[in-house]
Protein backbone atom coordinates (compact mmCIF):
# COMPACT_ATOMS: atom_id res chain seq x y z
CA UNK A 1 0.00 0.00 0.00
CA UNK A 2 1.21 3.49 -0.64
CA UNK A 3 0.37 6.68 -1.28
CA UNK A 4 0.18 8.71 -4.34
CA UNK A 5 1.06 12.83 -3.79
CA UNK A 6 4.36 13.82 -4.77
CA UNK A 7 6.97 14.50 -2.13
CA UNK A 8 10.31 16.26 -1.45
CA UNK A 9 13.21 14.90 -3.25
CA UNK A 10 15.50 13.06 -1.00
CA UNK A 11 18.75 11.89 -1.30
CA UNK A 12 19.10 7.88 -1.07
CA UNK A 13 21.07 8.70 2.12
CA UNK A 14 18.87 10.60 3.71
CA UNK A 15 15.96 8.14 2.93
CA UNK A 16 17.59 5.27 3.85
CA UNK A 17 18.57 7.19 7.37
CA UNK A 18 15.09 8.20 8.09
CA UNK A 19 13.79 4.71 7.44
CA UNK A 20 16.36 2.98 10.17
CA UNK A 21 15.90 5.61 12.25
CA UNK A 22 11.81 5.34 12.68
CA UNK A 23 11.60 1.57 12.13
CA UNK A 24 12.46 -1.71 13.61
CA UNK A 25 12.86 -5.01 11.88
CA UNK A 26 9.69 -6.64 12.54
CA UNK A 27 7.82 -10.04 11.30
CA UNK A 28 4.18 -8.70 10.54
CA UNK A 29 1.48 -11.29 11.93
CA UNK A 30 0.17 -13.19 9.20
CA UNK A 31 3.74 -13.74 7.08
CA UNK A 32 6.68 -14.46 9.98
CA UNK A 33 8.81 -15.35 7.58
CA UNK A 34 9.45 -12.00 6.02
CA UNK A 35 11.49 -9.03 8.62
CA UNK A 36 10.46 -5.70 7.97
CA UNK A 37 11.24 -2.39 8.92
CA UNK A 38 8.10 -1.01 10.46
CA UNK A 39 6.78 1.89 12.77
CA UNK A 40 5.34 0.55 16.05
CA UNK A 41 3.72 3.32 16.30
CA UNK A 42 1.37 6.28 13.26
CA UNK A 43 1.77 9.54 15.08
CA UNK A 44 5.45 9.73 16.00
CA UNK A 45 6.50 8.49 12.00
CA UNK A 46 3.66 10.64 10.88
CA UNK A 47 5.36 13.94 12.48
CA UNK A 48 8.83 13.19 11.41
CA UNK A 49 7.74 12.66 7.88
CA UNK A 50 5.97 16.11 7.86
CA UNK A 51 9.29 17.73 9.38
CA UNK A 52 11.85 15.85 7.01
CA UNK A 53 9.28 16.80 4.24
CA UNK A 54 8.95 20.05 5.19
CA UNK A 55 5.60 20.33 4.69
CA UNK A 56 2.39 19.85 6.71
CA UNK A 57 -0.68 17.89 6.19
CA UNK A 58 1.44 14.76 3.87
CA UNK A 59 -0.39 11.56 3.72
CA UNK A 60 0.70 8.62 6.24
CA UNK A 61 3.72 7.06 5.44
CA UNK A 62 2.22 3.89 4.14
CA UNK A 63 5.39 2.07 3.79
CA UNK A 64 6.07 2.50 7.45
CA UNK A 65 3.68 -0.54 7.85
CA UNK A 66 1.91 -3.94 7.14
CA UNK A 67 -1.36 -3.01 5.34
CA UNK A 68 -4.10 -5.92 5.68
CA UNK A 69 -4.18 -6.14 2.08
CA UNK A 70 -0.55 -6.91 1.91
CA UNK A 71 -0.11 -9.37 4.64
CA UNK A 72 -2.78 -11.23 2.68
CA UNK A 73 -1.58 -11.36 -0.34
CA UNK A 74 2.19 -12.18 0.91
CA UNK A 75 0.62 -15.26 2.71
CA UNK A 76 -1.39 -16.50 -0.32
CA UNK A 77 1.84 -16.58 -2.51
CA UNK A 78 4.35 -18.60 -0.04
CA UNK A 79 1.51 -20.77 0.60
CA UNK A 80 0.88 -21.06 -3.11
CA UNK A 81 4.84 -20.96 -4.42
CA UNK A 82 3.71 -22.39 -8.22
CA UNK A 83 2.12 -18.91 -8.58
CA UNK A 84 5.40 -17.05 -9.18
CA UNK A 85 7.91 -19.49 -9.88
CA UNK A 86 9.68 -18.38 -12.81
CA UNK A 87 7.50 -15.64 -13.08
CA UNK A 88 8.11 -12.26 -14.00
CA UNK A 89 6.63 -10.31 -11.33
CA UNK A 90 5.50 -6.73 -10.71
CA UNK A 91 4.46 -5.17 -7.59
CA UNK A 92 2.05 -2.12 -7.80
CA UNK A 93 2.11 0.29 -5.35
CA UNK A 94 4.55 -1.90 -3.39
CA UNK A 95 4.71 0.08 0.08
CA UNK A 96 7.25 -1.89 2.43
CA UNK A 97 7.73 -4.69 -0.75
CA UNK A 98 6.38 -7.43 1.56
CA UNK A 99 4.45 -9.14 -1.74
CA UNK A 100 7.62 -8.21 -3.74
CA UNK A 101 9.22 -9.93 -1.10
CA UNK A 102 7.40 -12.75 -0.96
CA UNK A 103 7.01 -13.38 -4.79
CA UNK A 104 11.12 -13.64 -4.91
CA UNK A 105 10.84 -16.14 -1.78
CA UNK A 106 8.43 -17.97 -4.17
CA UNK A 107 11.02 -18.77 -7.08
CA UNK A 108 10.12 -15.81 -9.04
CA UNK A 109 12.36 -14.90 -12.31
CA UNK A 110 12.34 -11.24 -11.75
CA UNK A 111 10.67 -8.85 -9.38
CA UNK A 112 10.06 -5.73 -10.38
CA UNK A 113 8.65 -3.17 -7.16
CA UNK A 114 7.26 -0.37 -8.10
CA UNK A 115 5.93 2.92 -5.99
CA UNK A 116 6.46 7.09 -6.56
CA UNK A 117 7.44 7.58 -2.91
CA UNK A 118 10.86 7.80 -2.20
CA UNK A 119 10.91 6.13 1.20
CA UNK A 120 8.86 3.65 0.04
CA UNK A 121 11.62 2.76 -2.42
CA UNK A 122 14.22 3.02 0.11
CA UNK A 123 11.93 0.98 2.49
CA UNK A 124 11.76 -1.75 -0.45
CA UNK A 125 15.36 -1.77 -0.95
CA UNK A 126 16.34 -2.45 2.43
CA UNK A 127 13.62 -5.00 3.15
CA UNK A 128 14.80 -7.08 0.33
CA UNK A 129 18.38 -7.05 1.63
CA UNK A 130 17.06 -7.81 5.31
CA UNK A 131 15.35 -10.94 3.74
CA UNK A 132 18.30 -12.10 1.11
CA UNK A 133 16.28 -11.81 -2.05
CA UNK A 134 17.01 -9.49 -5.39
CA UNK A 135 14.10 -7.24 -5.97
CA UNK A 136 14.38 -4.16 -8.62
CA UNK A 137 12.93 -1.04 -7.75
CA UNK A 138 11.19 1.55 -9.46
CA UNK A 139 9.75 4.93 -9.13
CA UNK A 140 8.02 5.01 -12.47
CA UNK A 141 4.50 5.73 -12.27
CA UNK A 142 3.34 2.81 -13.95
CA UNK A 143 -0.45 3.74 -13.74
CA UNK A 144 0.11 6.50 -16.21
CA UNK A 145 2.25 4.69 -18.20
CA UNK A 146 1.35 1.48 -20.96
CA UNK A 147 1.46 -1.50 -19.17
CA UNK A 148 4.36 -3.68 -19.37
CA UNK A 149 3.97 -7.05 -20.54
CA UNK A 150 4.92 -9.39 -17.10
CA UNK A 151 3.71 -12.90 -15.74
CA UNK A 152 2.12 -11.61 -12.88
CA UNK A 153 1.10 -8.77 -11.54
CA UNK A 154 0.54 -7.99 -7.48
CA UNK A 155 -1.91 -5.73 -6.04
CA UNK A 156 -2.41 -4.68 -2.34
CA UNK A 157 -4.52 -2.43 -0.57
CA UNK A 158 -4.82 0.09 -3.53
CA UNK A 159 -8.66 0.80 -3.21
CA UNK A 160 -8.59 3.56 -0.64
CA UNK A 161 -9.15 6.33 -2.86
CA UNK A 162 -11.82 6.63 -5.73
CA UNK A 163 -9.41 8.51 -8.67
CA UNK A 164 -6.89 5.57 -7.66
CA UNK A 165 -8.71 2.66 -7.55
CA UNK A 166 -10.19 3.59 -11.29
CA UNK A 167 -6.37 4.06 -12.36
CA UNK A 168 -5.58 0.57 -10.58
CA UNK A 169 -8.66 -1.19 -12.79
CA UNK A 170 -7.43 0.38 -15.94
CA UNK A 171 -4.08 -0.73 -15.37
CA UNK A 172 -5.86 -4.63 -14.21
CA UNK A 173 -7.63 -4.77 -17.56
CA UNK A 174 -4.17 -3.73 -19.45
CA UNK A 175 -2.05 -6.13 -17.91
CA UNK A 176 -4.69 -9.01 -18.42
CA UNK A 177 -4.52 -8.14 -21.93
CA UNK A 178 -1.01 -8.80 -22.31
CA UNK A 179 -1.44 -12.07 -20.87
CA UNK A 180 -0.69 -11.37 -16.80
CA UNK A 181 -2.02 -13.11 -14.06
CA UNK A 182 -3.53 -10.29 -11.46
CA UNK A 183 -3.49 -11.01 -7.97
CA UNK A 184 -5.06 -8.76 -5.40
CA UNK A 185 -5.18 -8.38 -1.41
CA UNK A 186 -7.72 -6.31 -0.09
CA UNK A 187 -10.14 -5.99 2.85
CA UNK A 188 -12.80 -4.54 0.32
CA UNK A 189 -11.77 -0.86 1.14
CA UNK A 190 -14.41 2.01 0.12
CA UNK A 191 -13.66 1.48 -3.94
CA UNK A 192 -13.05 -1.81 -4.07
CA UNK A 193 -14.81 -3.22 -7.66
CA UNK A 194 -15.74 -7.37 -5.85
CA UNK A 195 -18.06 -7.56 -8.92
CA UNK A 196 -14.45 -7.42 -11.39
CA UNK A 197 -12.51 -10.25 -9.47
CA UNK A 198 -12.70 -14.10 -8.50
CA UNK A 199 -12.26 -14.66 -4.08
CA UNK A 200 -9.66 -17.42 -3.86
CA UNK A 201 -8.92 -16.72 0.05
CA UNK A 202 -10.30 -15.05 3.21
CA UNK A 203 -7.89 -14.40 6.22
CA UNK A 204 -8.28 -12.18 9.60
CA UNK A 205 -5.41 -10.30 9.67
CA UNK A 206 -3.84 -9.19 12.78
CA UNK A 207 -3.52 -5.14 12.60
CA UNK A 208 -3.26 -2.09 14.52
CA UNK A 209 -5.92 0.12 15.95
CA UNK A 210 -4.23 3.02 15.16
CA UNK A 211 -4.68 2.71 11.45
CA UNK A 212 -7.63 0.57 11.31
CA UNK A 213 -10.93 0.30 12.43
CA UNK A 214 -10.44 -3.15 14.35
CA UNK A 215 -8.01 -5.11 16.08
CA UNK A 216 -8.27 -8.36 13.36
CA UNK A 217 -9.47 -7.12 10.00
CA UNK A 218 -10.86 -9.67 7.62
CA UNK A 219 -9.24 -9.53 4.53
CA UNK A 220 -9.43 -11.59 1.44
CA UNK A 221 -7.17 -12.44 -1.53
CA UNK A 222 -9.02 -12.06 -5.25
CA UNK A 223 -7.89 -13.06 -8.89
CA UNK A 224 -8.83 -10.56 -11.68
C-alpha cells in the first residue's frame, strides 16, 4: 500500500537514514517469515515525515507498515509458491515490498517493485536485503504509463481512494490483456470493484488500531 502525492526529493542517504531511524525489523502477523522495517507506532512516524518533508498535512507514510491487504496477499503466494515461480513479477504500489518480497521467496524470475514515494523505495530496498532476495525497484509511475507485458502482476490495498482505484482497474484490464495473471489483497476498502474479481482466500489479519478500524481485519485475496 502506498500513497500517491508527490513528495520532497530526497537523497538515497537521507531516505535510507530516516527509514532505520523510525523503524524496527519486525515479522508482521500473518507472514513471519518475512522481517520488515516497520513503525510501532502512526503519530510519531507521521510527524517526522511532515518535518523531514517540510511540509504539513502529507499523507501517512504507508510504507512505514503492514497493510491488511498486503499481509494477505504475501501469505497467499508462499503458501501457493507455483504462482510465481519463474514468473516475471510486478508489484504495484509496493509500500514496504512485503508481496515483492514474498514473490522472490516464491522462485520468481524477476521482481520488479514499483511505488512514486521515495521512502517507500528506500523501504523496499532495504527490506529485500534484510530478507536475502534481489528485488528491482522503481519509481516510475506505472499507472500512467502502458502496461508492461509481465507474468504476474501484485496488487495490495490500492482501493482507498476513488481517482486511484479507477487508475488501478485500468491498469488490471491492461495487464490481463497482455497475458498477466492479477493477484489482489484487499479488505474490500471504500472502492473496491468485488463484482471485477474471483475470491480465492479469506484471512483475519492481525492489525493495529491506530490505522484501522479493528483489532483483526478480515481480509481476502481475489484473482482478476
Amino acid at each position: 500500500m502506498s500513497n500517491t502525492s508527490k513528495r520532497a526529493p530526497q537523497t538515497i542517504d537521507s531516505a535510507e537514514a530516516f527509514v532505520r531511524d523510525n523503524t524496527h525489523l519486525m515479522a508482521p502477523p500473518l507472514v513471519p517469515e518475512i522481517r520488515l522495517h516497520l513503525a510501532e507506532e502512526s503519530v510519531p512516524i507521521w510527524q517526522k515525515s511532515e518535518e523531514e518533508l517540510g511540509e504539513m498535512n502529507v499523507p501517512p507514510p504507508f510504507w512505514a507498515f503492514a497493510w491488511a491487504g498486503g499481509q494477505a496477499l504475501a501469505r497467499y503466494l508462499l503458501d501457493h509458491p507455483a504462482l510465481c515461480n519463474d514468473q516475471s513479477v510486478i508489484d504495484l504500489g509496493a509500500g514496504s515490498g512485503l508481496t515483492a518480497i514474498a514473490a522472490a521467496k516464491s522462485g520468481a524470475r524477476s521482481v520488479l517493485a514499483a511505488d512514486i514515494d521515495q521512502f517507500a523505495r528506500t523501504s523496499c530496498r532495504l527490506n529485500a536485503a534484510a530478507n536475502g532476495v534481489a528485488v528491482t525497484v522503481t519509481g516510475d509511475d506505472l499507472l500512467k504509463m502502458p502496461a508492461t507485458k509481465a507474468g504476474v502482476v501484485l496488487i495490495g490495498d490500492l482501493f482507498y481512494e476513488r481517482a486511484l482505484a479507477d487508475q488501478v482497474i485500468a491498469y488490471v484490464d491492461k495487464a490481463k490483456a497482455l497475458g498477466a495473471a492479477v493477484y489482489i489483497g484487499d479488505p474490500q476498502r471504500s472502492y473496491f470493484p468485488r463484482d471485477r474479481f474471483t475470491l480465492l482466500a479469506s484471512y483475519q489479519v492481525p492489525v493495529t488500531r491506530e490505522l484501522e478500524d479493528s483489532e483483526i481485519k478480515k481480509t481476502a485475496v481475489w484473482r482478476a
